[in-house]
C-alpha atoms as a PDB file:
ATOM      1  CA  UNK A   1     105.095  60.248  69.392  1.00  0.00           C
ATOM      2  CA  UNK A   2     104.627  63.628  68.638  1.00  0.00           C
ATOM      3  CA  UNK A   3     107.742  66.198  67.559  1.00  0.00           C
ATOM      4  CA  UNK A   4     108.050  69.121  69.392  1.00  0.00           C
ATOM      5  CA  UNK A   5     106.834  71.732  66.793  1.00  0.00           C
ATOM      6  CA  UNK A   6     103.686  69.723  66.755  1.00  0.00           C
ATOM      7  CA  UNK A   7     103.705  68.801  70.423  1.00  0.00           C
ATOM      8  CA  UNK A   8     101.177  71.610  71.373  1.00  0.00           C
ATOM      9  CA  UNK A   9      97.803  72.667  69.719  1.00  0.00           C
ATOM     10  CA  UNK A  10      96.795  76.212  69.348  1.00  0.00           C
ATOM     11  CA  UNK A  11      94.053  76.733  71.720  1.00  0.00           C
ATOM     12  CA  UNK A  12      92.603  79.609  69.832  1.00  0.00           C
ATOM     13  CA  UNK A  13      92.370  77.903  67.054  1.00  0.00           C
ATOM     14  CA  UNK A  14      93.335  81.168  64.468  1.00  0.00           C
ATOM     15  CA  UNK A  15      96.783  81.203  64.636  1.00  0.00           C
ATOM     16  CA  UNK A  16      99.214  79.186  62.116  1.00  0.00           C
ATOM     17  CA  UNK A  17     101.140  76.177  63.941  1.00  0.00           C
ATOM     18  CA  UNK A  18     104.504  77.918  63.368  1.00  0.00           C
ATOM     19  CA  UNK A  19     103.642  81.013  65.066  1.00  0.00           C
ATOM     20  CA  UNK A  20     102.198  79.059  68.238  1.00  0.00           C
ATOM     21  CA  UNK A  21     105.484  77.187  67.739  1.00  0.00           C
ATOM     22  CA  UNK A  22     107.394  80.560  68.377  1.00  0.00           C
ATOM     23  CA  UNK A  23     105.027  81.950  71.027  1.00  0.00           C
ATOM     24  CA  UNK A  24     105.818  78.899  72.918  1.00  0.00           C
ATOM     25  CA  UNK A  25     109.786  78.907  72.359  1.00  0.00           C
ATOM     26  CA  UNK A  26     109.442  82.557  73.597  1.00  0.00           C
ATOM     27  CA  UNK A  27     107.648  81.613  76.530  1.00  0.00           C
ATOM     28  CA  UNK A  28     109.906  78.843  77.150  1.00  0.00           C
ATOM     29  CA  UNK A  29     113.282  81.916  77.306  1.00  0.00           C
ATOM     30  CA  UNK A  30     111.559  83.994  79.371  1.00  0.00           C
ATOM     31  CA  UNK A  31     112.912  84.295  82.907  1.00  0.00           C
ATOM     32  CA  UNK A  32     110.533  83.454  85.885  1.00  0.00           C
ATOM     33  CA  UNK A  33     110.912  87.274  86.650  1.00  0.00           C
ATOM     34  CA  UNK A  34     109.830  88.290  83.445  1.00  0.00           C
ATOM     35  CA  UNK A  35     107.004  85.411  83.209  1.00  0.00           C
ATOM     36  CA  UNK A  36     105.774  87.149  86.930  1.00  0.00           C
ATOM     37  CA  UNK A  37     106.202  90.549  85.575  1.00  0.00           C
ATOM     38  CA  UNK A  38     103.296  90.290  82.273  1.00  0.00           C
ATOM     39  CA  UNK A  39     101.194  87.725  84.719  1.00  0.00           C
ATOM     40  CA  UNK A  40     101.059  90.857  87.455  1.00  0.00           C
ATOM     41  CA  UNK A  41     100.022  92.949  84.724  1.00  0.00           C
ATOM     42  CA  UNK A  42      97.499  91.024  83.301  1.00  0.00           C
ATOM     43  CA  UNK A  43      96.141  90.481  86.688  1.00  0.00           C
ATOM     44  CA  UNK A  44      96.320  93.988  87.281  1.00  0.00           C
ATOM     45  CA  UNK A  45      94.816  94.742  83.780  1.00  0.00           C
ATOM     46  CA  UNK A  46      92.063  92.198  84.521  1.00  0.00           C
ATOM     47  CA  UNK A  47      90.617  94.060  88.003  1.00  0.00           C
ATOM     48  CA  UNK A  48      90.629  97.182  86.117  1.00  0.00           C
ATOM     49  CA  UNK A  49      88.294  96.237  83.767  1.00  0.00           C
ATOM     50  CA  UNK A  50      86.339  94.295  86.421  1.00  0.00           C
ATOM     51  CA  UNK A  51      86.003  97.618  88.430  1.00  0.00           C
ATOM     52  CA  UNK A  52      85.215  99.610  85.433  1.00  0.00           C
ATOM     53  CA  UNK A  53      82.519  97.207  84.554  1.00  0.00           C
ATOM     54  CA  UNK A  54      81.379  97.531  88.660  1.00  0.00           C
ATOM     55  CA  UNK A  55      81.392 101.139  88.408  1.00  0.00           C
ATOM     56  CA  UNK A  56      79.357 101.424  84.968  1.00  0.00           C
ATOM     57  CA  UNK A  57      76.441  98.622  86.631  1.00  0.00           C
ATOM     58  CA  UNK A  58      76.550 101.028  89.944  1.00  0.00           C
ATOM     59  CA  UNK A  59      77.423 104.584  89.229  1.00  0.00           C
ATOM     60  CA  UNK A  60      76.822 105.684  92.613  1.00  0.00           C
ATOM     61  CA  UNK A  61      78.769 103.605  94.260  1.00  0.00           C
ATOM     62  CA  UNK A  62      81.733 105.067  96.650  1.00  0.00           C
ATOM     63  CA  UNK A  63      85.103 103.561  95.295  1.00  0.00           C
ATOM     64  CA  UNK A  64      85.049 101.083  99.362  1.00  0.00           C
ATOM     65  CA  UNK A  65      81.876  99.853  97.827  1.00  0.00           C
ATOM     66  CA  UNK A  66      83.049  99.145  94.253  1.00  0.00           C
ATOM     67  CA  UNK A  67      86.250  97.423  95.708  1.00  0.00           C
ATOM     68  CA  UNK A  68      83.893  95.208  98.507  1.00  0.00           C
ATOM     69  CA  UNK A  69      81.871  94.314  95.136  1.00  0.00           C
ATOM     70  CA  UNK A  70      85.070  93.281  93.368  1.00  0.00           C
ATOM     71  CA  UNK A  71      85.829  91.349  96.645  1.00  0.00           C
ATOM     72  CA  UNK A  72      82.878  89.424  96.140  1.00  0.00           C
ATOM     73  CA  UNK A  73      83.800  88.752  92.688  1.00  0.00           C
ATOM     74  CA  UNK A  74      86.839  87.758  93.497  1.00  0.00           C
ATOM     75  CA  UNK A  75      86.490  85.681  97.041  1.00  0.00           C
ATOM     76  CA  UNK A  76      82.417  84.791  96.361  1.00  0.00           C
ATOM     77  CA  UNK A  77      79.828  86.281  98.607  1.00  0.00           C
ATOM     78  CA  UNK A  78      80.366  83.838 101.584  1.00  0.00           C
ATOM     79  CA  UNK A  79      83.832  84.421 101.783  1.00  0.00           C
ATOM     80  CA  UNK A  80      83.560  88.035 100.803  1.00  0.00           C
ATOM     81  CA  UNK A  81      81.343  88.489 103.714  1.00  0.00           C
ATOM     82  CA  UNK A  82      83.491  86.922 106.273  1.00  0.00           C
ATOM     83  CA  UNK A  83      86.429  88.713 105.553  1.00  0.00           C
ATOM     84  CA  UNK A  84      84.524  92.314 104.991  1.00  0.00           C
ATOM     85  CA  UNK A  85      81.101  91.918 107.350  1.00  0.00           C
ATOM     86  CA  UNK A  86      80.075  95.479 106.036  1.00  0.00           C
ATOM     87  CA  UNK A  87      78.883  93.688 102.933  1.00  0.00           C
ATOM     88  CA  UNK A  88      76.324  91.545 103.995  1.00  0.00           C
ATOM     89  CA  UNK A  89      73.922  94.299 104.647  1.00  0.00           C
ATOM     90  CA  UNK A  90      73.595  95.782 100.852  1.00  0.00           C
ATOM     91  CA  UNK A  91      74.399  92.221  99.478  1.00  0.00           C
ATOM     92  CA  UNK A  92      71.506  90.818 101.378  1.00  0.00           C
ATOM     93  CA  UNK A  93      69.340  94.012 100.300  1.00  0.00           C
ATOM     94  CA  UNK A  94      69.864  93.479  96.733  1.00  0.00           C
ATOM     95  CA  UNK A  95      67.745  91.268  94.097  1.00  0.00           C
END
């Protein structure tokens, strides 16, 4: 069986077991309210940079229109369209 220092590969392959080994210890001390706080902000970091990437494909979009687009990102365009009907008429329009 495995120890625990060697229980867990890196998954990006460039960093040295021992640091993974600390990077997971640290995760391991980290209160669930701490663990929520940098997963909201990732998430939050995430959308951004989907919306900035929305906004640079369709720079005259209104900002309803780049949200609906992240929607269908987000949800996919059947469910996007059931929850915001508004968007199948330029989805449907577009190539």
């Amino acid at each position: 069986m495995a120890s625990k220092s060697t229980a867990h590969a890196d998954p990006s392959g460039d960093t040295s077991a021992r640091a993974a080994q600390i990077q997971i210890d640290l995760w391991r001390r980290m209160s669930v309210e701490e663990k929520a706080r940098i997963v909201g902000s990732l998430t939050r970091s995430v959308q951004e940079l989907c919306l900035a990437g929305i906004r640079q494909r369709h720079p005259l979009a209104s900002e309803r229109e780049c949200l609906l687009r992240l929607a269908v990102i987000k949800l996919g365009p059947e469910l996007a369209c059931r929850v915001y009907p508004e968007i199948s008429g330029w989805l449907l329009s577009e190539p």
